[in-house]
C-alpha atoms as a PDB file:
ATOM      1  CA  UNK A   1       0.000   0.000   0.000  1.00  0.00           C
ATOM      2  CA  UNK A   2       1.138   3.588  -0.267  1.00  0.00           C
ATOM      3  CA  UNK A   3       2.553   5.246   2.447  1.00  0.00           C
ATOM      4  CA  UNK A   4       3.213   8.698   3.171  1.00  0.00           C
ATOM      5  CA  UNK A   5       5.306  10.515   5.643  1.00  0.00           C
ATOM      6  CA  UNK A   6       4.141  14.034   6.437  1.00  0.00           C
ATOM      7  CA  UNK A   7       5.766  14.557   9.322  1.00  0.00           C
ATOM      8  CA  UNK A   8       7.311  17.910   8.684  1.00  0.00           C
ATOM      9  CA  UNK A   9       4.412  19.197   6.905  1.00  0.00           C
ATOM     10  CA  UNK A  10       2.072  21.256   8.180  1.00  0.00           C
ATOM     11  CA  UNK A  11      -1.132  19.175   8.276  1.00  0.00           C
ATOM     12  CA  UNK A  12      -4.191  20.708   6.543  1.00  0.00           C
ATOM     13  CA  UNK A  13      -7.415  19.685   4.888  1.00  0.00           C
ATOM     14  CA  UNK A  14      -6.016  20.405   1.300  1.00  0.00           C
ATOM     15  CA  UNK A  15      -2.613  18.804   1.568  1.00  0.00           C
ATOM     16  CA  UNK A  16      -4.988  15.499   2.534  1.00  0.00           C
ATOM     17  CA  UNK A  17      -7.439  15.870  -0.037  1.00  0.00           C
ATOM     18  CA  UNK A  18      -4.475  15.467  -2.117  1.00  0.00           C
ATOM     19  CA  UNK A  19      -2.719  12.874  -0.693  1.00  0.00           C
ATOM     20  CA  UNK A  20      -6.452  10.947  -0.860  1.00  0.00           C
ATOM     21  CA  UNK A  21      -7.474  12.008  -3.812  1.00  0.00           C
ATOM     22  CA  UNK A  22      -4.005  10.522  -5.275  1.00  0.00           C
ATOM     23  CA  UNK A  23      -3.996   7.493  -2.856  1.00  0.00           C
ATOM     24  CA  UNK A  24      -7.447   6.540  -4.885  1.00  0.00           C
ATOM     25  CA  UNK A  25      -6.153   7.268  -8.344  1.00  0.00           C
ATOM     26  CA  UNK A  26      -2.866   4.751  -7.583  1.00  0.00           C
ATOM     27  CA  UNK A  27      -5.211   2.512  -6.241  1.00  0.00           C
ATOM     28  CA  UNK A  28      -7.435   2.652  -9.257  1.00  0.00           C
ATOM     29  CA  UNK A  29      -4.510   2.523 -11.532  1.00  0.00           C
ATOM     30  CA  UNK A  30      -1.801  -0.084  -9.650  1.00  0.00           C
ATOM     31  CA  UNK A  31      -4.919  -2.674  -9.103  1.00  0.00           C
ATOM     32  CA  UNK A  32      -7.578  -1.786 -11.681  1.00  0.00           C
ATOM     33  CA  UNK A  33      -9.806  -0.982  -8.305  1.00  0.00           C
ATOM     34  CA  UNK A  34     -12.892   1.044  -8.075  1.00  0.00           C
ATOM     35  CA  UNK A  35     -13.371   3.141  -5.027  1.00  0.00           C
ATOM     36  CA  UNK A  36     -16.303   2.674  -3.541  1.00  0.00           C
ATOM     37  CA  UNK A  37     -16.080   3.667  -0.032  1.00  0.00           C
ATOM     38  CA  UNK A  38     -13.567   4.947   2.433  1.00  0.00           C
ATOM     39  CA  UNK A  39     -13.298   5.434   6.303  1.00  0.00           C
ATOM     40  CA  UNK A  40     -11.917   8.365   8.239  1.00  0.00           C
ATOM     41  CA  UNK A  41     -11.442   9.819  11.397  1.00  0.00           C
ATOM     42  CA  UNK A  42     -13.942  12.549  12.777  1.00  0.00           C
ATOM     43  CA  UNK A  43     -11.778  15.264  12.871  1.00  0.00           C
ATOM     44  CA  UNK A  44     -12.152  18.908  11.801  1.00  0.00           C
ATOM     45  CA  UNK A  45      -9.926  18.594   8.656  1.00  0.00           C
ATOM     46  CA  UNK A  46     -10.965  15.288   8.184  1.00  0.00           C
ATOM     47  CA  UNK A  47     -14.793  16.336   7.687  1.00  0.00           C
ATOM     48  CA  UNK A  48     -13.580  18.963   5.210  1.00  0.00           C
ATOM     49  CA  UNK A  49     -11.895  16.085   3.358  1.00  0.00           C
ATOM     50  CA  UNK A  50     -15.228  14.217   3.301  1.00  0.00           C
ATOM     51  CA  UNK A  51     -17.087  17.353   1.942  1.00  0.00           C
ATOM     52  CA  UNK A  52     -14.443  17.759  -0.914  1.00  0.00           C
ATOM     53  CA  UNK A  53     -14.333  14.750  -1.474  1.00  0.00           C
ATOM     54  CA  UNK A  54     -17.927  13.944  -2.305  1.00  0.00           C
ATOM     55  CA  UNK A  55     -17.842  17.198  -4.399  1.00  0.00           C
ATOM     56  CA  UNK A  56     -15.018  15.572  -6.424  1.00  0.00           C
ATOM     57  CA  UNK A  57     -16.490  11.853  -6.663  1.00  0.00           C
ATOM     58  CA  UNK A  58     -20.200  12.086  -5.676  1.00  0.00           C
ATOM     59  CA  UNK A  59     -20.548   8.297  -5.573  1.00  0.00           C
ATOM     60  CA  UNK A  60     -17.992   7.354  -2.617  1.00  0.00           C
ATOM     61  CA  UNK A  61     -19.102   5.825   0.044  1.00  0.00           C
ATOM     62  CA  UNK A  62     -17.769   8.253   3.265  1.00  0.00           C
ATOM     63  CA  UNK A  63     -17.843   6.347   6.931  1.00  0.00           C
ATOM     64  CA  UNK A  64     -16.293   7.396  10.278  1.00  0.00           C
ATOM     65  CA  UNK A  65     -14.084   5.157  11.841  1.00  0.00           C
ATOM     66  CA  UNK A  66     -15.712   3.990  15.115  1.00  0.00           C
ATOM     67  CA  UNK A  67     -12.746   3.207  17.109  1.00  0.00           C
ATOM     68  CA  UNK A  68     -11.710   6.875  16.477  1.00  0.00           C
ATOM     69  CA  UNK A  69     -15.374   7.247  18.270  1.00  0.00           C
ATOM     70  CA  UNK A  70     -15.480   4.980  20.849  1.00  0.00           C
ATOM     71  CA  UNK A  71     -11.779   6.042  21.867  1.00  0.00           C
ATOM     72  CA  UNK A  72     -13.115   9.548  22.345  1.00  0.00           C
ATOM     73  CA  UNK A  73     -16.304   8.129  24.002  1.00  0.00           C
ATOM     74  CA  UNK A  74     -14.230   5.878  26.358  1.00  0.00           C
ATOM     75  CA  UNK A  75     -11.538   9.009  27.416  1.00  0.00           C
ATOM     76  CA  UNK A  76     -14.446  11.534  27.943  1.00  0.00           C
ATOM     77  CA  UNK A  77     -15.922   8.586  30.436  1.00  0.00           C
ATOM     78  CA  UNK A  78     -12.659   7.626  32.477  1.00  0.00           C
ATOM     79  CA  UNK A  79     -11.625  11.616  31.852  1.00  0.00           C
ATOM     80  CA  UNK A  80      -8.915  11.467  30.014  1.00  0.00           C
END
């Protein structure tokens, strides 16, 4: 799979759009795959992503990942 590391960039909305939006094509092209769906965390830039994304490919399939959820459920509970 295709890896990125983007830990000296600045983390924004756009510069993941991109790296998605070229993740899918690779995937598309390396495998002869169709995108159908993808999962994601909940997170502001993340729900930007989703909105782009869906502009950009209106059939995708856009869930949140629930262990992103429950993890956030579980620390606001034990207050964390």
């Amino acid at each position: 799979m295709h890896t990125h590391d983007v830990s000296a960039d600045a983390k924004s909305s756009e510069m993941l759009l991109k790296l998605v939006t070229e993740d899918i094509q690779w995937s598309q092209e390396m495998f002869l795959l169709f995108i159908i769906a993808i999962c994601t965390d909940n997170s502001g830039d993340a729900w930007k992503v989703q909105r782009l994304l869906l502009m950009l490919m209106p059939w995708l399939i856009i869930i949140v990942c629930w262990v992103h959820q429950i993890n956030l459920i579980v620390g606001d509970l034990l207050g964390f």
